[in-house]
PDB file of N, CA and C in Angstrom:
ATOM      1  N   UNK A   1     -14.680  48.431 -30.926  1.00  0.00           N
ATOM      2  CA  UNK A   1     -14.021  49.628 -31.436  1.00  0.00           C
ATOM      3  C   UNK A   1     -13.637  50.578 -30.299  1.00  0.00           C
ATOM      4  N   UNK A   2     -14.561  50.668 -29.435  1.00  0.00           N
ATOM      5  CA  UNK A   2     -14.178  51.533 -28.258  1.00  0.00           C
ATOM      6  C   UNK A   2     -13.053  51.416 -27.437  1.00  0.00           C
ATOM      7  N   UNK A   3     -12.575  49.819 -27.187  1.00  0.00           N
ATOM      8  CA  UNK A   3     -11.413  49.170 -26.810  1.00  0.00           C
ATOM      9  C   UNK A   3     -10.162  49.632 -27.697  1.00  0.00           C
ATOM     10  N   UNK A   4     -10.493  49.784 -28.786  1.00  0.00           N
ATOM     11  CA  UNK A   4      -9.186  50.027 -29.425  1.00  0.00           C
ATOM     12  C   UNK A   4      -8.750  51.443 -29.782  1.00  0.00           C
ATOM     13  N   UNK A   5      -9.990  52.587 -29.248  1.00  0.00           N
ATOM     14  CA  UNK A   5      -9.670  53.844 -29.542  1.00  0.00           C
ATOM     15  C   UNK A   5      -9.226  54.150 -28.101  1.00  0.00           C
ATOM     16  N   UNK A   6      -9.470  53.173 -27.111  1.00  0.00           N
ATOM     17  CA  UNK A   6      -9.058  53.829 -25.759  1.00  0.00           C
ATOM     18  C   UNK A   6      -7.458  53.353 -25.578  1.00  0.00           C
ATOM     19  N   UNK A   7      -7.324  52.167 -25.899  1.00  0.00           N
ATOM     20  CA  UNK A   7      -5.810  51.561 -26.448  1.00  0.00           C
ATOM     21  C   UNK A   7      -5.501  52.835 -27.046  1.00  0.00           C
ATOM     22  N   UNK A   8      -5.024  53.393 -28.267  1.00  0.00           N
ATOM     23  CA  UNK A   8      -4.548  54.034 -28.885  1.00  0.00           C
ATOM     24  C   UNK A   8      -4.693  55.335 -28.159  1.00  0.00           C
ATOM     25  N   UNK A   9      -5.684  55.823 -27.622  1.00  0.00           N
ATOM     26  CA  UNK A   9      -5.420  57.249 -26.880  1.00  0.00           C
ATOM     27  C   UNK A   9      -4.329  56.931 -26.275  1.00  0.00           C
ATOM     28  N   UNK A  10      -4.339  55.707 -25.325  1.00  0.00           N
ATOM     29  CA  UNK A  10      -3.521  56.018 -23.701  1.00  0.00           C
ATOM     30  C   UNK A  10      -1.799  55.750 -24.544  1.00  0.00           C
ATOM     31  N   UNK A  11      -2.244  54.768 -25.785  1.00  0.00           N
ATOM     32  CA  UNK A  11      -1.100  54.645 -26.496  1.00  0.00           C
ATOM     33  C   UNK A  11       0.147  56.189 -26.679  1.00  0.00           C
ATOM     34  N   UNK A  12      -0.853  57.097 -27.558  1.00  0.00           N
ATOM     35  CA  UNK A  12      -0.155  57.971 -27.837  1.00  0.00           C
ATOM     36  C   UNK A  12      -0.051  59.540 -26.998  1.00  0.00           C
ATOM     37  N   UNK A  13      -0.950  59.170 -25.497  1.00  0.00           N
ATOM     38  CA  UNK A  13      -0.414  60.175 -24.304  1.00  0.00           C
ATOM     39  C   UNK A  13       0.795  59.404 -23.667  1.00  0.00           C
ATOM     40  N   UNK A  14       1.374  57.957 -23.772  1.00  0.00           N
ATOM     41  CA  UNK A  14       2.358  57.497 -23.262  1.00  0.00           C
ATOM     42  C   UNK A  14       3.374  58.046 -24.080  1.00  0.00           C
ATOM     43  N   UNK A  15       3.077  58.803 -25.045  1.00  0.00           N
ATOM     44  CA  UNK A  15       4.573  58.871 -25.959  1.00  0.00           C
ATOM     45  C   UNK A  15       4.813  60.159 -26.346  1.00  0.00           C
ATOM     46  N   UNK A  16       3.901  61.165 -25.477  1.00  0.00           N
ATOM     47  CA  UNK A  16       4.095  62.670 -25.167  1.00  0.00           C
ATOM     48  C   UNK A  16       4.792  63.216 -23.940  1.00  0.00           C
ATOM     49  N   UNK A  17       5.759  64.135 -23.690  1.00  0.00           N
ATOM     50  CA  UNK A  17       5.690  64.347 -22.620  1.00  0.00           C
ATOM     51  C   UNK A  17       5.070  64.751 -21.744  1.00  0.00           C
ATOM     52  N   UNK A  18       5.199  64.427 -20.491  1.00  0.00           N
ATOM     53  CA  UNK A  18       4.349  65.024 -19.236  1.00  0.00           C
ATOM     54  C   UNK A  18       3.692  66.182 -19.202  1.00  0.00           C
ATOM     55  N   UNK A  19       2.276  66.292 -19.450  1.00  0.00           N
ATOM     56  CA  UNK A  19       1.862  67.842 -19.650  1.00  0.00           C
ATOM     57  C   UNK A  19       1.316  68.254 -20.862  1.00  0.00           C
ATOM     58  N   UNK A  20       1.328  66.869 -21.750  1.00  0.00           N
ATOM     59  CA  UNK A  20       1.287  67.359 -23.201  1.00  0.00           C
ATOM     60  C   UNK A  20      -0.201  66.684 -23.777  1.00  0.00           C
ATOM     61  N   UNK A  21      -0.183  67.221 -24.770  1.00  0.00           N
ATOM     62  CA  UNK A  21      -1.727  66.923 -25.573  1.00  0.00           C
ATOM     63  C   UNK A  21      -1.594  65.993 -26.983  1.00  0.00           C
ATOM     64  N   UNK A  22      -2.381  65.525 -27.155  1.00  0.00           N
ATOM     65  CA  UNK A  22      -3.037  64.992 -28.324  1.00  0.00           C
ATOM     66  C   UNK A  22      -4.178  65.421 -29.343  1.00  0.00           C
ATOM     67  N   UNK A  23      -4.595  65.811 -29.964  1.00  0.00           N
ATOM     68  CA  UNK A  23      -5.116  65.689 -31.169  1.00  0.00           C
ATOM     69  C   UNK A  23      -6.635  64.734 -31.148  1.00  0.00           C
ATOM     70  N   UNK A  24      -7.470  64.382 -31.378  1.00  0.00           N
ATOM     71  CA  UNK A  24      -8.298  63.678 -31.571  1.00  0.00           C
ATOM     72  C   UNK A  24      -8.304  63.128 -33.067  1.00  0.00           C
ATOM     73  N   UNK A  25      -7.757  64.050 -33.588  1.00  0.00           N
ATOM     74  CA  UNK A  25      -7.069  63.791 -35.346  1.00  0.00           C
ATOM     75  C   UNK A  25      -6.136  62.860 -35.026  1.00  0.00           C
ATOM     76  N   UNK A  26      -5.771  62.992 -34.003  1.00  0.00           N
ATOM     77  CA  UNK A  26      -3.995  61.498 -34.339  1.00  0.00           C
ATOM     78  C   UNK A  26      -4.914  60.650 -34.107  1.00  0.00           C
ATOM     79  N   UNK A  27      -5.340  60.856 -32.760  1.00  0.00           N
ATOM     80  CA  UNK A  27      -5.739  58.949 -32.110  1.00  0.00           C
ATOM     81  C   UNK A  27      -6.720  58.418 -33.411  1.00  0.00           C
ATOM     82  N   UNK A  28      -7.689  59.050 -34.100  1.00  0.00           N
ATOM     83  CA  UNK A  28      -8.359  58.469 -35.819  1.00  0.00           C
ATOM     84  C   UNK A  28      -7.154  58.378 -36.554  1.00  0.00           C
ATOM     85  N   UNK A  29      -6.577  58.687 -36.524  1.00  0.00           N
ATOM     86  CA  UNK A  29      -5.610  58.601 -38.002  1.00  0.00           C
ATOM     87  C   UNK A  29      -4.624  57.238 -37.402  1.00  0.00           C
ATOM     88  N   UNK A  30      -4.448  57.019 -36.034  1.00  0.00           N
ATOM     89  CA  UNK A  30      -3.344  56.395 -35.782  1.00  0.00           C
ATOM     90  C   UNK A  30      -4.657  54.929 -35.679  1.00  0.00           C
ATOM     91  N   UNK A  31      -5.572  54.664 -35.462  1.00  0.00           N
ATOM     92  CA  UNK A  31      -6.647  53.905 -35.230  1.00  0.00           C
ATOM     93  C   UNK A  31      -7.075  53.289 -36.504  1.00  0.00           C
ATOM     94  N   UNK A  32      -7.244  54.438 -37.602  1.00  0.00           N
ATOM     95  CA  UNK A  32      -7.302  53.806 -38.702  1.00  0.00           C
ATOM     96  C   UNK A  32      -7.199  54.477 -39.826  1.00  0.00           C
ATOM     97  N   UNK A  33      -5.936  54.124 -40.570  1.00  0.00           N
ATOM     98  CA  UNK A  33      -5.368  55.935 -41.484  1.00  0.00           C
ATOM     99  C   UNK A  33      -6.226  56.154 -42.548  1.00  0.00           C
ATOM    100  N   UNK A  34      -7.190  55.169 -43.584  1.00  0.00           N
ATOM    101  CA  UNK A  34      -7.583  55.624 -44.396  1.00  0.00           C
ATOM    102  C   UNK A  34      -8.886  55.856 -44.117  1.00  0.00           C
ATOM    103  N   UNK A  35      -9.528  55.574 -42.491  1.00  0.00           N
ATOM    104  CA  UNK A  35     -10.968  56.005 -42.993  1.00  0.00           C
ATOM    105  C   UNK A  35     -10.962  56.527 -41.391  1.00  0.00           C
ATOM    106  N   UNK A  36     -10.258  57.164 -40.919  1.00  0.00           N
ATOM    107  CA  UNK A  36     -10.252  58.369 -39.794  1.00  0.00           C
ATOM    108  C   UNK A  36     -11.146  58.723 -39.454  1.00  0.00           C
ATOM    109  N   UNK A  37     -11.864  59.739 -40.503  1.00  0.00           N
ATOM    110  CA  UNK A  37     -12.453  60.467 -40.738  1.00  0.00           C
ATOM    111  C   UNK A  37     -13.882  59.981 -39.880  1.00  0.00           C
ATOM    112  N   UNK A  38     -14.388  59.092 -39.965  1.00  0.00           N
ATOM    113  CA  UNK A  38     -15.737  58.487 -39.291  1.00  0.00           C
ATOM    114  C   UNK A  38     -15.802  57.835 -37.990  1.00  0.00           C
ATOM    115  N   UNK A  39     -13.958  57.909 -37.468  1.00  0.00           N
ATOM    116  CA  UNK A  39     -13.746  57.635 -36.105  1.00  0.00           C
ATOM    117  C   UNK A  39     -13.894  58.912 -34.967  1.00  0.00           C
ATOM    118  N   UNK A  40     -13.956  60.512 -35.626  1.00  0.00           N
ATOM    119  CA  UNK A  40     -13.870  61.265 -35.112  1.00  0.00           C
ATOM    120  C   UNK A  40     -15.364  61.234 -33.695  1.00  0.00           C
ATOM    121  N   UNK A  41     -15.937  60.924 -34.484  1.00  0.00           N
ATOM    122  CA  UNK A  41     -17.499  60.517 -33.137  1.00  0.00           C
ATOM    123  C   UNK A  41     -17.217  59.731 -31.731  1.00  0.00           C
ATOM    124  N   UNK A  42     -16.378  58.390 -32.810  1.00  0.00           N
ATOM    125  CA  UNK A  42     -16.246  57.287 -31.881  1.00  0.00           C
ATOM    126  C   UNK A  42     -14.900  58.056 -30.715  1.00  0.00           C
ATOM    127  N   UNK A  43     -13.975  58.519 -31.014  1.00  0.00           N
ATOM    128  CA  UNK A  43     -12.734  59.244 -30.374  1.00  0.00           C
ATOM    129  C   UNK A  43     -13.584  59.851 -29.158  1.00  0.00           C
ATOM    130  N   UNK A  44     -14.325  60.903 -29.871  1.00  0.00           N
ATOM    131  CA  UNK A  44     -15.576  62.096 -28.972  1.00  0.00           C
ATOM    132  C   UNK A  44     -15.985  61.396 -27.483  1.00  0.00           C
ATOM    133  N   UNK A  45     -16.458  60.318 -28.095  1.00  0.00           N
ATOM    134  CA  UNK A  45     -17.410  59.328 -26.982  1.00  0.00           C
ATOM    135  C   UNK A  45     -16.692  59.322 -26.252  1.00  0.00           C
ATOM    136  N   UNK A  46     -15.626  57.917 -27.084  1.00  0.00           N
ATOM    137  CA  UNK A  46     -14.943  57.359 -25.844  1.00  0.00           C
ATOM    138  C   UNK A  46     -14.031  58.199 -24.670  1.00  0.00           C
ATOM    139  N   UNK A  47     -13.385  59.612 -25.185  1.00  0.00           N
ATOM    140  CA  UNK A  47     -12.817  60.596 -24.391  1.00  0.00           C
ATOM    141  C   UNK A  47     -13.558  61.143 -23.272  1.00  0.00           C
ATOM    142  N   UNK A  48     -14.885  61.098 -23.823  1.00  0.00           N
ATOM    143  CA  UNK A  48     -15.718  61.781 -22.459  1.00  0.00           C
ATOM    144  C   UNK A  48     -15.783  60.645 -21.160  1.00  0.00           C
ATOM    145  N   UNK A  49     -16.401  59.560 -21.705  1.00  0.00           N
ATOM    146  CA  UNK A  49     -16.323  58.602 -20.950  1.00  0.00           C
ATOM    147  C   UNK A  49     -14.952  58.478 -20.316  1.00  0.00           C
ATOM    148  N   UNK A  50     -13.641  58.396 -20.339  1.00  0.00           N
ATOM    149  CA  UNK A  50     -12.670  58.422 -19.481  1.00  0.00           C
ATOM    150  C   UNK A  50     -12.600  59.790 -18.927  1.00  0.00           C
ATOM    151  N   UNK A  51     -12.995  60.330 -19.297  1.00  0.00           N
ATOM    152  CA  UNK A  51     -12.795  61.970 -18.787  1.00  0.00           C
ATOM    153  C   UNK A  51     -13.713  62.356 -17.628  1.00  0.00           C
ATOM    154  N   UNK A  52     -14.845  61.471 -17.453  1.00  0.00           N
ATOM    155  CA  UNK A  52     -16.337  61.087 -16.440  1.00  0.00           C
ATOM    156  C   UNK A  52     -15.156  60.090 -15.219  1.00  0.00           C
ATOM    157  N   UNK A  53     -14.178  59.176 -16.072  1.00  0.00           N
ATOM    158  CA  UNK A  53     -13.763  58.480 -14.833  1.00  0.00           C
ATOM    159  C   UNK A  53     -12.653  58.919 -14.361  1.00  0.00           C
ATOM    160  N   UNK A  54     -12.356  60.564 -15.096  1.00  0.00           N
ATOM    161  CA  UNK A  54     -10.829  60.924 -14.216  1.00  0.00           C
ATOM    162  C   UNK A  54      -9.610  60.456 -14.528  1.00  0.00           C
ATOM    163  N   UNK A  55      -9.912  59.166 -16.000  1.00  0.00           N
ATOM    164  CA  UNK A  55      -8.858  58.829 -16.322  1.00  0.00           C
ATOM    165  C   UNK A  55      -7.724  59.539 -17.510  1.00  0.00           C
ATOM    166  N   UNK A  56      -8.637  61.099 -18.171  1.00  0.00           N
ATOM    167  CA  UNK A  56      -8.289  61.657 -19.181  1.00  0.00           C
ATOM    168  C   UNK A  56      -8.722  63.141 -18.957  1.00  0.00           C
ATOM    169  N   UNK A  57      -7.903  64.243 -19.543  1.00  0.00           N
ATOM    170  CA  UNK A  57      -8.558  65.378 -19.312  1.00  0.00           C
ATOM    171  C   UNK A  57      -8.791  65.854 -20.561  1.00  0.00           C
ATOM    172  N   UNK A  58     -10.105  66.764 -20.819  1.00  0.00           N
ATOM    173  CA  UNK A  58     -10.530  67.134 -22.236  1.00  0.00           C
ATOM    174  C   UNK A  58      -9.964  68.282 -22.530  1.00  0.00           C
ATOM    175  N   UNK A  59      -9.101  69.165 -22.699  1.00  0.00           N
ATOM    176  CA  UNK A  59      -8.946  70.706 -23.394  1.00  0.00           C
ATOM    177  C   UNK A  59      -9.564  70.902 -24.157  1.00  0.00           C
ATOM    178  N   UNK A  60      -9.674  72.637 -23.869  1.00  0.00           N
ATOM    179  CA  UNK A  60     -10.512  73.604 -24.901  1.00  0.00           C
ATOM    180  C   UNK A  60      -9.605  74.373 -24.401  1.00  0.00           C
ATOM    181  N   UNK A  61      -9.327  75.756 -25.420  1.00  0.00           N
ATOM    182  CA  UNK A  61      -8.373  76.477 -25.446  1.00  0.00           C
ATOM    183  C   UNK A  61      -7.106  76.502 -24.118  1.00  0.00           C
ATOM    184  N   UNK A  62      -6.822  75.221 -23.991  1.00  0.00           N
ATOM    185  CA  UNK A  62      -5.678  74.379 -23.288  1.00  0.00           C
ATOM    186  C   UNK A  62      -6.547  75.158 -21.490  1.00  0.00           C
ATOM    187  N   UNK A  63      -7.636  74.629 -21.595  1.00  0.00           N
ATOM    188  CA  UNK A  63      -7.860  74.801 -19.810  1.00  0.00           C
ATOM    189  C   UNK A  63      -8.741  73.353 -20.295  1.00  0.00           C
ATOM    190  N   UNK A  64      -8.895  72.909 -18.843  1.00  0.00           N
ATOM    191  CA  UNK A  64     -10.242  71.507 -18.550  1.00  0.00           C
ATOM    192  C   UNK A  64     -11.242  71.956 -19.149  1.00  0.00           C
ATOM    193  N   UNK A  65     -11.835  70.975 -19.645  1.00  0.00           N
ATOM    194  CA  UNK A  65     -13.441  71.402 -20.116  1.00  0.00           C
ATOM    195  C   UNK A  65     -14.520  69.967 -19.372  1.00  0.00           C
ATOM    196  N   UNK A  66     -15.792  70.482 -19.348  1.00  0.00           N
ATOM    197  CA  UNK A  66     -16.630  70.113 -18.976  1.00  0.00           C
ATOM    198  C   UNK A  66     -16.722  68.707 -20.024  1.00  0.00           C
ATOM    199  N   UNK A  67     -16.461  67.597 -19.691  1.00  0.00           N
ATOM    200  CA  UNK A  67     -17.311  66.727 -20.569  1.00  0.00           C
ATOM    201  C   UNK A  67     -18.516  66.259 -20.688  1.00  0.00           C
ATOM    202  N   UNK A  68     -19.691  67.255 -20.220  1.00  0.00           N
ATOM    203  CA  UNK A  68     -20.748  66.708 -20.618  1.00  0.00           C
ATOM    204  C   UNK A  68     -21.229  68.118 -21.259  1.00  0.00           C
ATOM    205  N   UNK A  69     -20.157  68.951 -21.270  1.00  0.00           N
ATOM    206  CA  UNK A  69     -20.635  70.304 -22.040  1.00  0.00           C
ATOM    207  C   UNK A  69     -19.523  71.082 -22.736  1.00  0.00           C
ATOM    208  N   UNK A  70     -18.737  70.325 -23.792  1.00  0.00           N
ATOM    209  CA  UNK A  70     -17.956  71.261 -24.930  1.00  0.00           C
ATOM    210  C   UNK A  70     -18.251  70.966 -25.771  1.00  0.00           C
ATOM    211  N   UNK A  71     -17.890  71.982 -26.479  1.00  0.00           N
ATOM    212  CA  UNK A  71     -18.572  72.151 -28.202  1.00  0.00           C
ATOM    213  C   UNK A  71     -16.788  72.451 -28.607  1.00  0.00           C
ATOM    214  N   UNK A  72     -16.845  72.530 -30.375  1.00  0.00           N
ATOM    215  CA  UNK A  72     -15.774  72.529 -31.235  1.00  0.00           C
ATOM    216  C   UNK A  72     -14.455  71.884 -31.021  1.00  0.00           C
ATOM    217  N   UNK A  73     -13.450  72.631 -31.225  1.00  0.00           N
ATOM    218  CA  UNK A  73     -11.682  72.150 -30.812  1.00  0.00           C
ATOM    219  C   UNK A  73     -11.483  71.585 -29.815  1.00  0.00           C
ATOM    220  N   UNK A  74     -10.872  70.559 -29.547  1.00  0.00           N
ATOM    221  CA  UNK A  74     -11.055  69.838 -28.275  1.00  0.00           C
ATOM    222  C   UNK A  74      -9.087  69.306 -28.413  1.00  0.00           C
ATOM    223  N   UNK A  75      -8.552  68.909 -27.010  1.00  0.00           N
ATOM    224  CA  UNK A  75      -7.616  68.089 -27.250  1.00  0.00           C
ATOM    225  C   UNK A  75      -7.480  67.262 -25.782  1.00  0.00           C
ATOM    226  N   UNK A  76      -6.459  66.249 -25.760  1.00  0.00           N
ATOM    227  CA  UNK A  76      -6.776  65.333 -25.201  1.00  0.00           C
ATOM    228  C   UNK A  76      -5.318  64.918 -23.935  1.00  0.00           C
ATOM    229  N   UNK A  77      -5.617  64.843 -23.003  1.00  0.00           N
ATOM    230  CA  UNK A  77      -4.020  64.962 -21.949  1.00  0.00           C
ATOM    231  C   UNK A  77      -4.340  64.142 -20.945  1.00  0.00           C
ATOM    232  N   UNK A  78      -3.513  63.771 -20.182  1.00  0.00           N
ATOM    233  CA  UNK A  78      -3.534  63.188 -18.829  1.00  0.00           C
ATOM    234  C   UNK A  78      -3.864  63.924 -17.733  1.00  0.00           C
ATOM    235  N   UNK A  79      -4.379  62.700 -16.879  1.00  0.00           N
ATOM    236  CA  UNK A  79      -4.412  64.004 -15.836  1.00  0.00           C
ATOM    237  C   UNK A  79      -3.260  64.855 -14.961  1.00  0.00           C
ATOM    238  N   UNK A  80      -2.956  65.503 -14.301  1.00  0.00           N
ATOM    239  CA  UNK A  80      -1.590  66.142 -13.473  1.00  0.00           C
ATOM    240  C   UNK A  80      -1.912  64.813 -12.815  1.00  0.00           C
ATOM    241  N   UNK A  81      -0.658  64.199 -12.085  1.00  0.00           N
ATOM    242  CA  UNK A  81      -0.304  62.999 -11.175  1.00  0.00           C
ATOM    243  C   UNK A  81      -0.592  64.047  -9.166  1.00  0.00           C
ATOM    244  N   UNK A  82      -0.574  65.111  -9.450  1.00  0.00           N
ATOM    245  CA  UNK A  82      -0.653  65.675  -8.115  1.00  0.00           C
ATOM    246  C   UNK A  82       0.193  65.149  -7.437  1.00  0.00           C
ATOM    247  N   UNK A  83      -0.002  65.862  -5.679  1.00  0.00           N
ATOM    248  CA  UNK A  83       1.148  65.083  -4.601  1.00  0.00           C
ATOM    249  C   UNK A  83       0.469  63.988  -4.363  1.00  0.00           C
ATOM    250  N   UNK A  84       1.131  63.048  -3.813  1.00  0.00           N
ATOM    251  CA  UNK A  84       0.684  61.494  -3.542  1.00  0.00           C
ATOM    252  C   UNK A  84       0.019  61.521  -2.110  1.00  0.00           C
ATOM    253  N   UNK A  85      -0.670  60.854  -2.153  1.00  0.00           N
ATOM    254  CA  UNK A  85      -1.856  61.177  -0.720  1.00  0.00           C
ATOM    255  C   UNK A  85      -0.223  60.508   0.494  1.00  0.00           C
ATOM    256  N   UNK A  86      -0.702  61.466   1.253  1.00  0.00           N
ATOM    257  CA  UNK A  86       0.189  61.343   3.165  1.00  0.00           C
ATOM    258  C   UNK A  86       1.529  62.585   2.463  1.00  0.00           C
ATOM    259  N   UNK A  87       1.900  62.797   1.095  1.00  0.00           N
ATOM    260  CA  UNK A  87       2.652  64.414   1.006  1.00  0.00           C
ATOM    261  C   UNK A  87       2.102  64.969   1.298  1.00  0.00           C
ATOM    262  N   UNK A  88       3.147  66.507   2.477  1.00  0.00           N
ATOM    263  CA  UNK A  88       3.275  67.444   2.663  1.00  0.00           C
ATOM    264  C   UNK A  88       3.272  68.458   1.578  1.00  0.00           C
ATOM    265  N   UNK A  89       2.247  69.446   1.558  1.00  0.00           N
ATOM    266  CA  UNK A  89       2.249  70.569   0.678  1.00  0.00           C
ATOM    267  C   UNK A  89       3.441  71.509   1.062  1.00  0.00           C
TER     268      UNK A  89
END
């Protein structure tokens, strides 16, 4: 299950624009529409865990949040791509 909620995250940050967020409500609903509702845990997990490897960033009132320390509304983004290592600032 974890495989397929991390599929479907990266799924539906590929189909936002650059900069943009997700829902933890889509990636359950888009994962599995009639019983969502009990994926919201599994979503939780698996977000922190990419968010530990830098591969996802967590929002809370649209700044980074700590993933081993937010509570309530949460949403879900890429990371900024930054300058590419050997660019000039």
């Amino acid at each position: 299950m974890s495989a397929e909620i991390e599929a479907t995250i990266f799924d539906l940050l590929g189909k936002v624009a650059p900069g943009k967020s997700i829902s933890p409500e889509e990636v359950a609903r888009a994962a599995d529409p009639e019983g969502w509702r009990r994926l919201l845990g599994h979503v939780r997990a698996v977000a922190r865990g990419l968010a530990r490897q830098d591969r996802l960033v967590i929002l809370r009132h649209n700044k980074p949040a700590d993933p081993e320390d937010f509570k309530g509304v949460y949403r879900l983004r890429l990371p900024d791509a930054g300058p590419l290592k050997g660019d000039q600032p």
